[in-house]
Each structure stands twice: as C-alpha cells, then as structure tokens.
Protein backbone atom coordinates (compact mmCIF):
# COMPACT_ATOMS: atom_id res chain seq x y z
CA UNK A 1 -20.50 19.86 -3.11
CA UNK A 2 -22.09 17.26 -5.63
CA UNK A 3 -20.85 13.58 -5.21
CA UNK A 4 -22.33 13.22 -8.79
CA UNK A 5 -19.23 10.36 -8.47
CA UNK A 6 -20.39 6.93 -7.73
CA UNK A 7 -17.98 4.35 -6.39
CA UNK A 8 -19.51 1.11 -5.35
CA UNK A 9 -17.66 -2.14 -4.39
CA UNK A 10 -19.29 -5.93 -4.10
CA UNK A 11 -17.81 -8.97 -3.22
CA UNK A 12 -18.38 -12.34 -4.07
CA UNK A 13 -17.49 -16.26 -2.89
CA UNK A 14 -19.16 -18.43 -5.08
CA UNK A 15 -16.77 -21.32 -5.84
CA UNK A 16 -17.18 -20.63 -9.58
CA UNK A 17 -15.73 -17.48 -11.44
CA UNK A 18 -18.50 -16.76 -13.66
CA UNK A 19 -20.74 -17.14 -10.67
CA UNK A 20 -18.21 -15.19 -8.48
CA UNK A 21 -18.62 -12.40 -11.44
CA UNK A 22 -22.26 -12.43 -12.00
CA UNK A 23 -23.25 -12.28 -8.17
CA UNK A 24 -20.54 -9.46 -7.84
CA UNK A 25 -22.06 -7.62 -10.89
CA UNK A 26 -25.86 -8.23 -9.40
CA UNK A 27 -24.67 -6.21 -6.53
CA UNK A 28 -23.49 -3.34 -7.51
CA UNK A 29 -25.93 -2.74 -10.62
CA UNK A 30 -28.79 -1.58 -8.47
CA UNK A 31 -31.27 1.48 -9.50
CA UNK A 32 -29.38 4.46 -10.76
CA UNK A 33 -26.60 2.27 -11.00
CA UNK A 34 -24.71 1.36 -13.81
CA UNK A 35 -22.68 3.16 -17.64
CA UNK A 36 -19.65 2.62 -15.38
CA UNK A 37 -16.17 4.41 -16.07
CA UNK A 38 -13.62 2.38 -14.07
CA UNK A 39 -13.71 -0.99 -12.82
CA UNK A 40 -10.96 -2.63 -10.20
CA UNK A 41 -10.78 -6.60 -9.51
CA UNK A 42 -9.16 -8.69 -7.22
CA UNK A 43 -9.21 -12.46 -7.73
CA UNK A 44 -8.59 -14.86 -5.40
CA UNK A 45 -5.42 -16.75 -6.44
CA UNK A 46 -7.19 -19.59 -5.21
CA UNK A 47 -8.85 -19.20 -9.10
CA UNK A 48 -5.45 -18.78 -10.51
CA UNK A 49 -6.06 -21.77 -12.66
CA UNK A 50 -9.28 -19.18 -14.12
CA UNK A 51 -7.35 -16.58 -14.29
CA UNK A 52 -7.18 -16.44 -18.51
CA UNK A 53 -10.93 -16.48 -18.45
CA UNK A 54 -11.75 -13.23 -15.92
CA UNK A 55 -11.01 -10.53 -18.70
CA UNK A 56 -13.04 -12.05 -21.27
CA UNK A 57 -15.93 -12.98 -18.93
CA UNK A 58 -15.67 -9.06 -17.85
CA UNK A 59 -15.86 -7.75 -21.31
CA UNK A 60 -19.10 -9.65 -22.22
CA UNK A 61 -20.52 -9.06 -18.50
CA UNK A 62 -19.57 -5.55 -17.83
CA UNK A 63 -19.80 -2.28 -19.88
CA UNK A 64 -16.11 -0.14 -19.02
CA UNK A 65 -13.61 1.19 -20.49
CA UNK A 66 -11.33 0.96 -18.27
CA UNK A 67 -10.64 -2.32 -15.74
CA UNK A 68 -7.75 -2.53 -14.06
CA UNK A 69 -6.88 -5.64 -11.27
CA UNK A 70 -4.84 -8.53 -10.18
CA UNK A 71 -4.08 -11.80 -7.96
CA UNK A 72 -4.49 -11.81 -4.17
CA UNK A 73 -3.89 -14.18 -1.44
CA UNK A 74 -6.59 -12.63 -0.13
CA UNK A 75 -10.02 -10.59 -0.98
CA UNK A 76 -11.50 -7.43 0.95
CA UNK A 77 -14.70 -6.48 -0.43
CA UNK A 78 -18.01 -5.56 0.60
CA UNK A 79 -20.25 -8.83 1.25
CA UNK A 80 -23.48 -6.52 1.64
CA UNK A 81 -24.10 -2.47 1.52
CA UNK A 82 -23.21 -2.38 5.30
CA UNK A 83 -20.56 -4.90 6.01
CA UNK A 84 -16.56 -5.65 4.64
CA UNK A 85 -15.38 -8.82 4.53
CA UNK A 86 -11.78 -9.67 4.35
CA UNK A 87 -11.85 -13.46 2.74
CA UNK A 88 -8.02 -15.53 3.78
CA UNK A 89 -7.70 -18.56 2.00
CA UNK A 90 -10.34 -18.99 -0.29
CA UNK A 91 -12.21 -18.31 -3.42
CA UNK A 92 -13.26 -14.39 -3.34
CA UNK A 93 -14.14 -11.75 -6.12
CA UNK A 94 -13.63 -8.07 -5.10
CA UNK A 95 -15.30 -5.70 -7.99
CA UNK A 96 -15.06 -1.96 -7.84
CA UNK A 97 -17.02 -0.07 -10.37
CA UNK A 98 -17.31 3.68 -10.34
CA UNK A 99 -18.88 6.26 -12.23
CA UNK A 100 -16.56 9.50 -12.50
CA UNK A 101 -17.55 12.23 -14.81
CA UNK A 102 -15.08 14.79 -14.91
CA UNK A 103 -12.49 12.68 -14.58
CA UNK A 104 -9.63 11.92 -16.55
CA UNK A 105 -8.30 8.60 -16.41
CA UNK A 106 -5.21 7.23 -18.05
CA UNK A 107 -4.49 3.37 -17.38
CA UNK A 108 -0.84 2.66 -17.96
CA UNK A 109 1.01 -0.56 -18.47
CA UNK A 110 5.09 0.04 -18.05
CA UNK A 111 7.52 -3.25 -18.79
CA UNK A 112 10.09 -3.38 -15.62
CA UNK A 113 12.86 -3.38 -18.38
CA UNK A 114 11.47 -0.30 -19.88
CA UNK A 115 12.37 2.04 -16.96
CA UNK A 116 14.55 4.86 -17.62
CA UNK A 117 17.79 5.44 -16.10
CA UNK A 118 17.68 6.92 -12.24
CA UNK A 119 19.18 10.09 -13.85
CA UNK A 120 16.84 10.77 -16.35
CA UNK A 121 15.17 13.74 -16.42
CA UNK A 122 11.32 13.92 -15.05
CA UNK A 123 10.14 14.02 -18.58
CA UNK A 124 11.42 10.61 -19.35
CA UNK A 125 9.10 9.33 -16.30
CA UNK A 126 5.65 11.82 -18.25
CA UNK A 127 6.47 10.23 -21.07
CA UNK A 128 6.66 6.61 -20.00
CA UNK A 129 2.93 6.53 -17.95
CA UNK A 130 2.15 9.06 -20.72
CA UNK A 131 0.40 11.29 -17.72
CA UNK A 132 0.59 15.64 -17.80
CA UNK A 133 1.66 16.73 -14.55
CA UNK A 134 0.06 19.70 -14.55
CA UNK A 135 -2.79 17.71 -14.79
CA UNK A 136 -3.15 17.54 -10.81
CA UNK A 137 -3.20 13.45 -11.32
CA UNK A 138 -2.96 10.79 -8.60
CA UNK A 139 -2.12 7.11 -9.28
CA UNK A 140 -3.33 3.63 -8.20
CA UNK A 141 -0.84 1.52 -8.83
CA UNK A 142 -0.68 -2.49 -8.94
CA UNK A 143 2.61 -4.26 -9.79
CA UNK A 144 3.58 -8.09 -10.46
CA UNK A 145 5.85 -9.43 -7.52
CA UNK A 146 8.32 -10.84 -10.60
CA UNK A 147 8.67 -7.68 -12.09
CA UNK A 148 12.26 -5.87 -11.68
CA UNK A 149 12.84 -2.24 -10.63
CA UNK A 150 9.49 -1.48 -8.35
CA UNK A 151 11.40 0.75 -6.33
CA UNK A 152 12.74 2.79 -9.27
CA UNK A 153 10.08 2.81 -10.87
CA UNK A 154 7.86 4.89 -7.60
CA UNK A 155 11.17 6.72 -7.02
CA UNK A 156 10.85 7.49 -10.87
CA UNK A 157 6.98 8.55 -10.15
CA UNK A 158 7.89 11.08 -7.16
CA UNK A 159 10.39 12.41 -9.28
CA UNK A 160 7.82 13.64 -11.85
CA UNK A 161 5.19 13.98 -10.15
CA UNK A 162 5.73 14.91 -6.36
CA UNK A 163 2.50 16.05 -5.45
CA UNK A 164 0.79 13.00 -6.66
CA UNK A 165 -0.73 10.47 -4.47
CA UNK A 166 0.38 6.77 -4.56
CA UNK A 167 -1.00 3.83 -3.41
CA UNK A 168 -1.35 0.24 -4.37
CA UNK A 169 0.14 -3.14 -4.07
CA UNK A 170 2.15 -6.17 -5.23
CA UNK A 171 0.49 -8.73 -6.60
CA UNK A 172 0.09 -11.95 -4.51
CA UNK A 173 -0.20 -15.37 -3.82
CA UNK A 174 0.31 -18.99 -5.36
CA UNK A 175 1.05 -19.11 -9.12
CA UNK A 176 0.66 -15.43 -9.69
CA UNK A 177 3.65 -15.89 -12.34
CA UNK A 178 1.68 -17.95 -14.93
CA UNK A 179 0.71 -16.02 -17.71
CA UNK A 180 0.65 -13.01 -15.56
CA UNK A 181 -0.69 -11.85 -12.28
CA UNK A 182 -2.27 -8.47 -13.55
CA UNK A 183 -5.59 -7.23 -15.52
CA UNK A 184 -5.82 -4.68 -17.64
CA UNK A 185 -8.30 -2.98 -20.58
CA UNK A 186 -8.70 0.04 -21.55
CA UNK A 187 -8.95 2.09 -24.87
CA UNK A 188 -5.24 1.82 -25.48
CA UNK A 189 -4.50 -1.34 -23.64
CA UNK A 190 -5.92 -4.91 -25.16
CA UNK A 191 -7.99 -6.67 -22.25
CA UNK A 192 -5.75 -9.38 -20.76
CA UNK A 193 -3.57 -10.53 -18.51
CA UNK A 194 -0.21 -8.48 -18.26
CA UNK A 195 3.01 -9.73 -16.12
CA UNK A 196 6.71 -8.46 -15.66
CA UNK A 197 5.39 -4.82 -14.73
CA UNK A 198 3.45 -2.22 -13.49
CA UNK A 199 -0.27 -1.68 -13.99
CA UNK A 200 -2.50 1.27 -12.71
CA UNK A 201 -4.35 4.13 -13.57
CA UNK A 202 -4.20 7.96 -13.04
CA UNK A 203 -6.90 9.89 -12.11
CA UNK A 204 -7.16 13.45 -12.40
CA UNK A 205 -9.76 16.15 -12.09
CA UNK A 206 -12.52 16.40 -9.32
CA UNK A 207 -11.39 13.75 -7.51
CA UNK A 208 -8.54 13.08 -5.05
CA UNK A 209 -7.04 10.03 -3.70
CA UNK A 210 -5.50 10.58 0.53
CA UNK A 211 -3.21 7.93 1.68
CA UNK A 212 -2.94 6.26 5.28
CA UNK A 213 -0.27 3.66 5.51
CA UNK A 214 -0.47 1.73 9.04
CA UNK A 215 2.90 0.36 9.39
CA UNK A 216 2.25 -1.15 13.28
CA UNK A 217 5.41 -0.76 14.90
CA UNK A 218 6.15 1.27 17.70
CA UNK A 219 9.71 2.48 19.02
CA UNK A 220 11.62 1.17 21.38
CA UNK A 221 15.40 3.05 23.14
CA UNK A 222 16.98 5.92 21.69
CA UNK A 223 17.05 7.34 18.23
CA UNK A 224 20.95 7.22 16.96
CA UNK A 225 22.69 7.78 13.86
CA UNK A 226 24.47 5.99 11.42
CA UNK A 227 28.25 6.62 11.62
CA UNK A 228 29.75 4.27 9.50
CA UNK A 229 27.69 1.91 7.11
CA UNK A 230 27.98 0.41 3.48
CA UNK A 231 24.67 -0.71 0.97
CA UNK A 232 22.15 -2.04 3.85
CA UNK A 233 24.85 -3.00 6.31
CA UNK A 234 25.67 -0.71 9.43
CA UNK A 235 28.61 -1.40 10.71
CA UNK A 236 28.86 2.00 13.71
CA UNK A 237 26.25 3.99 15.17
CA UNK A 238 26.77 6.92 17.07
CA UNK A 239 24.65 7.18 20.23
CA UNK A 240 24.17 8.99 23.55
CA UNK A 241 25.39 7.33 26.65
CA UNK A 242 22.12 6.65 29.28
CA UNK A 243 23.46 8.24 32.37
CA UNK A 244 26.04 10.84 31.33
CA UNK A 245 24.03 12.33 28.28
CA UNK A 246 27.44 12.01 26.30
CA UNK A 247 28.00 10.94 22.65
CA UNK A 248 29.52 7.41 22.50
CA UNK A 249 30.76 5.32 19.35
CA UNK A 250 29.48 1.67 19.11
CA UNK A 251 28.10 -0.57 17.27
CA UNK A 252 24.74 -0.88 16.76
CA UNK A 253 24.65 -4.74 18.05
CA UNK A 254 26.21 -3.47 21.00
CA UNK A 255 23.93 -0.98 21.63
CA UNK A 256 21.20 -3.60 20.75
CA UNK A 257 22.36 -5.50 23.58
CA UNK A 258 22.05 -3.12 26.12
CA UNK A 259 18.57 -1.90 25.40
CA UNK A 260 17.48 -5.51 25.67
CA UNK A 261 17.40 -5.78 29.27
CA UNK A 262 15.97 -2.66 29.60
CA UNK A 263 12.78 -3.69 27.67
CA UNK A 264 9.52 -5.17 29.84
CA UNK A 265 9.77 -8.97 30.05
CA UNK A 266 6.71 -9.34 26.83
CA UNK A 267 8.77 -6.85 25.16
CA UNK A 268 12.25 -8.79 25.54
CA UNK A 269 9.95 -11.82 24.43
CA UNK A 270 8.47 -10.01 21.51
CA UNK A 271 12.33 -8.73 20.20
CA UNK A 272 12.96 -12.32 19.56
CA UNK A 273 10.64 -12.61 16.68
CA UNK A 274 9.29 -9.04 15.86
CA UNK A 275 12.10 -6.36 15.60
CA UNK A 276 12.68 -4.15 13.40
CA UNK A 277 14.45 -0.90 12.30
CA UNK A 278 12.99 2.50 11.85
CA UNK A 279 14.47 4.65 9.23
CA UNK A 280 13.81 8.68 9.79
CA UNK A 281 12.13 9.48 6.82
CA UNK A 282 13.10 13.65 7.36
CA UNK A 283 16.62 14.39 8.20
CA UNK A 284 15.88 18.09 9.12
CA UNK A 285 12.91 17.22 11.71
CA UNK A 286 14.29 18.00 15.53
CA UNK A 287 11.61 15.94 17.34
CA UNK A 288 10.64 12.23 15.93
CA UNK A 289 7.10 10.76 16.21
CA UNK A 290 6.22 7.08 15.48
CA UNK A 291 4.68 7.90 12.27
CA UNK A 292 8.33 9.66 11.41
CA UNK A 293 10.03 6.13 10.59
CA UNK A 294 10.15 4.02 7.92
CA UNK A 295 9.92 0.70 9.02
CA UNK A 296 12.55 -1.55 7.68
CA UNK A 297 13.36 -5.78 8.35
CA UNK A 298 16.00 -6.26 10.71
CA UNK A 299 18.07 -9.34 8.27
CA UNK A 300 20.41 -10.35 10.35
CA UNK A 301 23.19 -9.54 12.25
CA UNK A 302 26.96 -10.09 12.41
CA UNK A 303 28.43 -11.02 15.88
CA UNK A 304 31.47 -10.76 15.03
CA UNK A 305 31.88 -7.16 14.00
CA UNK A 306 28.43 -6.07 15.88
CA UNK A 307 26.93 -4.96 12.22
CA UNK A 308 23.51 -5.20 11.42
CA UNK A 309 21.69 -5.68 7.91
CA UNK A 310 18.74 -3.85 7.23
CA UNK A 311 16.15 -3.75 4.49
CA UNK A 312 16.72 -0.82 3.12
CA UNK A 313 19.86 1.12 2.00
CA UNK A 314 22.12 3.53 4.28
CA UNK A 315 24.16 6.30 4.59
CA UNK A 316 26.13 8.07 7.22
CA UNK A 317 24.02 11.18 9.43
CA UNK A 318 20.44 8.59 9.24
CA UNK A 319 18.83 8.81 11.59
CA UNK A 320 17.36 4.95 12.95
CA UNK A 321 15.36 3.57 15.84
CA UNK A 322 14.70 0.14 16.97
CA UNK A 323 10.93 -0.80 16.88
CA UNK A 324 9.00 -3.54 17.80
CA UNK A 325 5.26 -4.94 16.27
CA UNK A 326 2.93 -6.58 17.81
CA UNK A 327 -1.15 -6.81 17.54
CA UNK A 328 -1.80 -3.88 19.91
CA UNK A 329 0.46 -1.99 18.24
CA UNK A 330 -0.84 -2.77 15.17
CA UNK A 331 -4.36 -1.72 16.01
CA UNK A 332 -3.19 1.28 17.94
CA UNK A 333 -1.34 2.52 15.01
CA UNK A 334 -4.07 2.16 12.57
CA UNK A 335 -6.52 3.92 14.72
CA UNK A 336 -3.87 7.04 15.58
CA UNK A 337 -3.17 7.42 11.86
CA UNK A 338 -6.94 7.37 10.82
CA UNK A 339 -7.78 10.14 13.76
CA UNK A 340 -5.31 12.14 12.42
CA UNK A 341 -6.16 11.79 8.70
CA UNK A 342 -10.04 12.47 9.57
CA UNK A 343 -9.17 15.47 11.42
CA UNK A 344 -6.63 17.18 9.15
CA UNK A 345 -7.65 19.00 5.86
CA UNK A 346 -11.10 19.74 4.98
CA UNK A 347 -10.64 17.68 1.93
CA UNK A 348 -9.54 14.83 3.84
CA UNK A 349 -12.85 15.06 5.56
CA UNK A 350 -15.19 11.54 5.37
CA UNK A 351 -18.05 13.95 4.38
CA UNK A 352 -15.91 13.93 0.88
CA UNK A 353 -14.99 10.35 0.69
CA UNK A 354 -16.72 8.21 -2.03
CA UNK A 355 -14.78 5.16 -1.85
CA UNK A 356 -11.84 3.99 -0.71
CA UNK A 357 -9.23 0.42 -1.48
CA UNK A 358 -7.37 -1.41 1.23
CA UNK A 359 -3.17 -3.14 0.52
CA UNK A 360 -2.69 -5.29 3.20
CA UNK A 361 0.31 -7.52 4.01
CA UNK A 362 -0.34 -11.32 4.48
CA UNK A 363 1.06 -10.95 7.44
CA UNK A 364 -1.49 -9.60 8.96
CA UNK A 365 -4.81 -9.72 8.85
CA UNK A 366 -6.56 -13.26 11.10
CA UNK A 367 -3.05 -14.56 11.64
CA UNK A 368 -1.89 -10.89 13.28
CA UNK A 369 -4.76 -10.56 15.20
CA UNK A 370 -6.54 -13.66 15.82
CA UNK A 371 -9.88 -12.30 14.60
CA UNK A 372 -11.52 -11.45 10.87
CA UNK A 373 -11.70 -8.55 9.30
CA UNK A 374 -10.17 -6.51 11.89
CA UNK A 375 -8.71 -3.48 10.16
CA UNK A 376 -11.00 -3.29 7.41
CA UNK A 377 -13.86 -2.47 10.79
CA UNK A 378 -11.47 0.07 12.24
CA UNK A 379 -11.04 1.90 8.51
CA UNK A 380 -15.47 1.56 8.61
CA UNK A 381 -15.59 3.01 11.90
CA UNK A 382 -13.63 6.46 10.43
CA UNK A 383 -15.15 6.43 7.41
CA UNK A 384 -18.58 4.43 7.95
CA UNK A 385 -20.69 3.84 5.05
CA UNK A 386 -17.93 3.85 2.56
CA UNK A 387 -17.93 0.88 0.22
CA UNK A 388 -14.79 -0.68 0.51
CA UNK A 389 -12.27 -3.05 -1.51
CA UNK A 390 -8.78 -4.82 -1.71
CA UNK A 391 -6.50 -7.33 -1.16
CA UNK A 392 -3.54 -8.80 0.71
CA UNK A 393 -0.22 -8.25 -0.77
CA UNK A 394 3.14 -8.88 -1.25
CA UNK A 395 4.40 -5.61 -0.81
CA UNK A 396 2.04 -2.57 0.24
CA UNK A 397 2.98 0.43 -1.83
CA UNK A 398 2.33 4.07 0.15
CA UNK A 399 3.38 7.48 0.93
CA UNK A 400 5.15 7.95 4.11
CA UNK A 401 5.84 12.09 4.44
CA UNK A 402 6.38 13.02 0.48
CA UNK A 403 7.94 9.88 -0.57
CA UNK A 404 6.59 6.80 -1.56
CA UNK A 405 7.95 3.35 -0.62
CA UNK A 406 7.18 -0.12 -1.24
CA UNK A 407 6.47 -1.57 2.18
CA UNK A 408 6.25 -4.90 4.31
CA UNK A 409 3.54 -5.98 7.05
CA UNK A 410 1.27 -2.62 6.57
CA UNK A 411 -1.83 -1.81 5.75
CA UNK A 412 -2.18 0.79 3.51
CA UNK A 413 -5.31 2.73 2.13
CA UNK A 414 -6.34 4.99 -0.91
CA UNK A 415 -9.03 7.22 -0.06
CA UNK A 416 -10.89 8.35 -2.92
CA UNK A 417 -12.43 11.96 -1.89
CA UNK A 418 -14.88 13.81 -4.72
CA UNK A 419 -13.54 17.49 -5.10
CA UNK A 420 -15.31 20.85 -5.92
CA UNK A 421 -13.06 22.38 -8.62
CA UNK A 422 -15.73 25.29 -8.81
CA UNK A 423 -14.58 26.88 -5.90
C-alpha cells in the first residue's frame, strides 16, 4: 500500500501567537514536506484575546486550502517527532497539516438554526453539509458549546450517512463565545472565525477515519429495565430479585440503595462522587459488555418518589446499569478499547494509520490521573510513531456501536488510516 498521504502534527508554547505559529510551522515544514491540503488548529483559549488574529496570521504563513480549528482549554500536540504533549492551563498551538491526494474534502459550516426538522428526509441532511453519500465520506466535526441543536444535528448526520465515521469535539474554555470559538477557510468558506454552529470537514476517498471513544466507567449490580419513565426521569425499574432469581418492581432509588452496601468499601466511597448510569446502546444484544453502555450523568434524584434523573432521554424496555469511574478504570478502559481496535479489521491495523486527533474531556486528563499526558502515551503505545493532535473539550463527540453521541468525561480518538482503493 502507498502512504503517499502525509499527516504531520507540531505543537507549540511560545507565549506569543505569531511565535506560537511560526515555531509550529518550522516543525512540520521539514524536507519533502510542505503544498499542504488540510490544516487543523487548536488554540489555547488562554490566547482568546488573539483569537481574531490566528486566521489571518495562517493565511499569510501557511499555503492551504482548507483549515479548519477552534478554542481549547487545553492543547495535545506533538512537542518533538517522538513525544505528545498534552499542555492544561496554558498558552499552546496544536497545528495539523496533511497532504492527501486523492482525497476529497468538503469543509462545511451549518448555523444551529439552520437544521432541518427531525423528520426530514436524509436528503435535507446531503444537502445541508452539501456531502454525496455515495461518496464513502467520513467527518471531523468541531462545534461551538453556544450553538443549539448538537445532538440533532449528529442524529441528523447518522441519518444520512450511517456508515460514516464521526468524531470531534465541543469547543472549550474561557471566552470561547466572543466573536466565535471556531476557524474556518476554505474555497467556499471566507477565513475567519465562525460561532453559533458546526464546523468540520468530510473526507472521502483513500482514506478512512476509525473511532475509539474511552468512556472510563465500569459497571457495577445488575442490568434492569426501565418500566415506567417520562423525558430523562425514571420513575420504576423492573429488576431481578438477588436470591430468588424473580422479577421484582421498584424503583430505581430503591434498588440503588440496596446495591450500595454490597459495593467494596472504595467503591461505596467512590458512588458518592462518581456514579453514573449506563444506557444499553443495542436493545436486541442478549449478553452486555462494558463497552455496550452509554454512559450518562446521574442528575439527581428524588427521595420522595425514589426517581432518578438522567442525562439522557428514556423510554420503557431500556435497558440501564449503574457504573462507577475512577482513574483505574479510566486507564483500563482506554487500553481494552485500543487492544481491541488494533486487533480487529485489517484496515484498522496501525501499519495503515497516518495520523490520528485526540477529544478529551477537561475532566480528565492531570486532574483524573494525577500525572501528564497520560492517555495521549497509552494511544502512542498502540499506535507508536503516529503524530498526534487535539484538545480538551466540552463535550467529546464519538461513535458508540452505529450511533454517534455527544459525550461527557471521555476521551475520544479519530484515527486517520490511508486506504488502497486499487484493490
């Protein structure tokens, strides 16, 4: 296979953004390097108050087409060839450039008022992002934390397109409203800064993107199912009594209550701050693994009726778990979902990866873990050598099974993978 593709990724802390810019460009236009086709950048919102001056400084720096980016708490990027970097906190550049020929890329901006009705047909999703799907395309995908209707707008997505990858992330960090928390240019788009929406690019051709989304939670009890629920709020769960086997009705507080004591002493500790709720993302699958769940915010609870809220919507017949997070978990997860990605299709192999970008929650990173850069090095030591970039989110967006979700407290990667179409 030819990896005529380049993908290359630099990062940069220089406490100025035209130095940030120039030391990132340096870096990644070495020999044989350079008549770039794509370029992605994260911006530390720690330059939000430079943030009018990044597009213009890239379009008489930088020779693309097509640039697509936004704010971030924080930066992941590579800070040489050989080492990734994820910068909390303060000042960081992350720039992506990549050479892709054979590649069709279509950068898209889409208003969050402009999205058509959830009963529209597929058509009036092709012709908002203005993408073919026969064309095979994936999509990175980068949205602005004020924008309305992210949800809609990726259900809208799988409903067009449902054997499209999708990854990306919200926007993040202090001031990311002000004038707009996203970058785009591109032959149709004017180079700026674009808020209130949805930003990305689809990429189709000889090149595929795989998706891993680590959401670091781990089950805890019983499945059970939703008997009686309204919007996020379940108000009766039907269960299976420990010691008889039998169905029983209760609510799910109730049945919170006695798994509690059942739990390890670090576990009933770690239920006090880090619970949450696993939603079954297939109905029809007999046997549940971790990776099964969707991994919804436990919001509160109602003593008085024994209802709980969740993040998410429900419906009678769901299928939910309890789950708990916690750094092992976390880093367990990751790991388990890499091993599994790196030894399931031949495409997904890292012998076909060129590149690869990283959505990770604030939540986690140093102040999950206690160290740096921690699951940026577990992603290197699955795919080493592969030139790596993000940044931390808001909201993680991901595939889990065929649907994708915009999620909380994960880490979620796009895997870009260079594909023969001559065979």
């Amino acid at each position: 296979m030819t990896h005529s593709l380049q993908w290359v990724n630099a990062l940069s802390t220089r406490p100025s953004l035209e130095g940030a810019l120039d030391e990132a460009i340096a870096k990644v236009s070495g020999p044989g390097q350079g008549d770039w086709d794509l370029a992605i950048v994260f911006l530390s919102s720690s330059f939000a108050s430079d943030a009018a001056r990044l597009m213009p400084l890239v379009q008489e720096k930088l020779s693309v087409p097509n640039v697509i980016g936004c704010l971030g708490g924080g930066i992941i990027g590579m800070a040489d060839p050989d080492a990734v970097q994820e910068v909390e906190g303060k000042v960081a550049l992350s720039l992506t450039v990549a050479r892709l020929p054979g590649v069709k890329m279509t950068p898209f901006y889409v208003h969050g008022k402009e999205l058509p009705d959830l009963d529209a047909s597929p058509q009036s999703w092709v012709d908002l992002v203005g993408v073919d799907p026969a064309s095979g395309a994936d999509f990175l995908i980068l949205a602005d934390p004020m924008a309305a209707g992210i949800t809609d707008f990726l259900a809208g997505l799988d409903f067009a397109y449902p054997q499209a990858t999708k990854a990306g992330g919200l926007a993040s960090g202090e001031n990311v409203a002000m004038g707009g928390s996203l970058f785009l240019q591109s032959p149709h788009h004017a180079s700026g800064r674009y808020g209130e929406g949805f930003i990305g690019v689809a990429l189709a051709g000889n090149i595929r993107l795989g998706s891993v989304v680590a959401q670091g939670c781990r089950p805890i009890g019983e499945p059970f199912v939703v008997n009686q629920g309204e919007r996020n709020i379940i108000t009766e769960i039907e269960g299976k009594d420990k010691d008889s086997g039998t169905v029983v009705l209760e609510s799910p507080l109730a049945s919170l209550q006695k798994l509690i004591p059942t739990l390890s002493p670090k576990d009933q500790e770690l239920a006090q701050s880090s619970l949450f709720v696993g939603v079954a993302n297939d109905e029809f699958k007999l046997t549940l693994q971790p990776g099964d769940f969707l991994i919804r915010n436990l919001l509160g609870v109602d003593p008085r009726q024994g209802a709980i809220a969740i993040g998410d919507r429900v419906r009678k017949g769901q299928r939910l778990q309890f789950h708990l997070r916690d750094r092992e978990t976390s880093a367990d997860d990751l790991r388990i979902l890499l091993r599994y990605y790196t030894n399931g299709e031949p495409s997904q192999s890292p012998t076909t990866a060129i590149g690869a970008l990283m959505f990770s929650c604030l939540g986690r990173g140093y102040g999950l873990y206690g160290t740096p850069n921690f699951d940026s090095q577990v992603f290197g030591q699955y795919f080493p050598g592969i030139a790596l970039g993000g940044f931390f989110c808001n909201g993680e967006i991901g595939q889990v099974g065929s649907q994708t979700f915009l999620h909380g407290y994960t880490s979620a990667f796009a895997i870009v993978h260079a594909v023969d179409l001559t065979t």
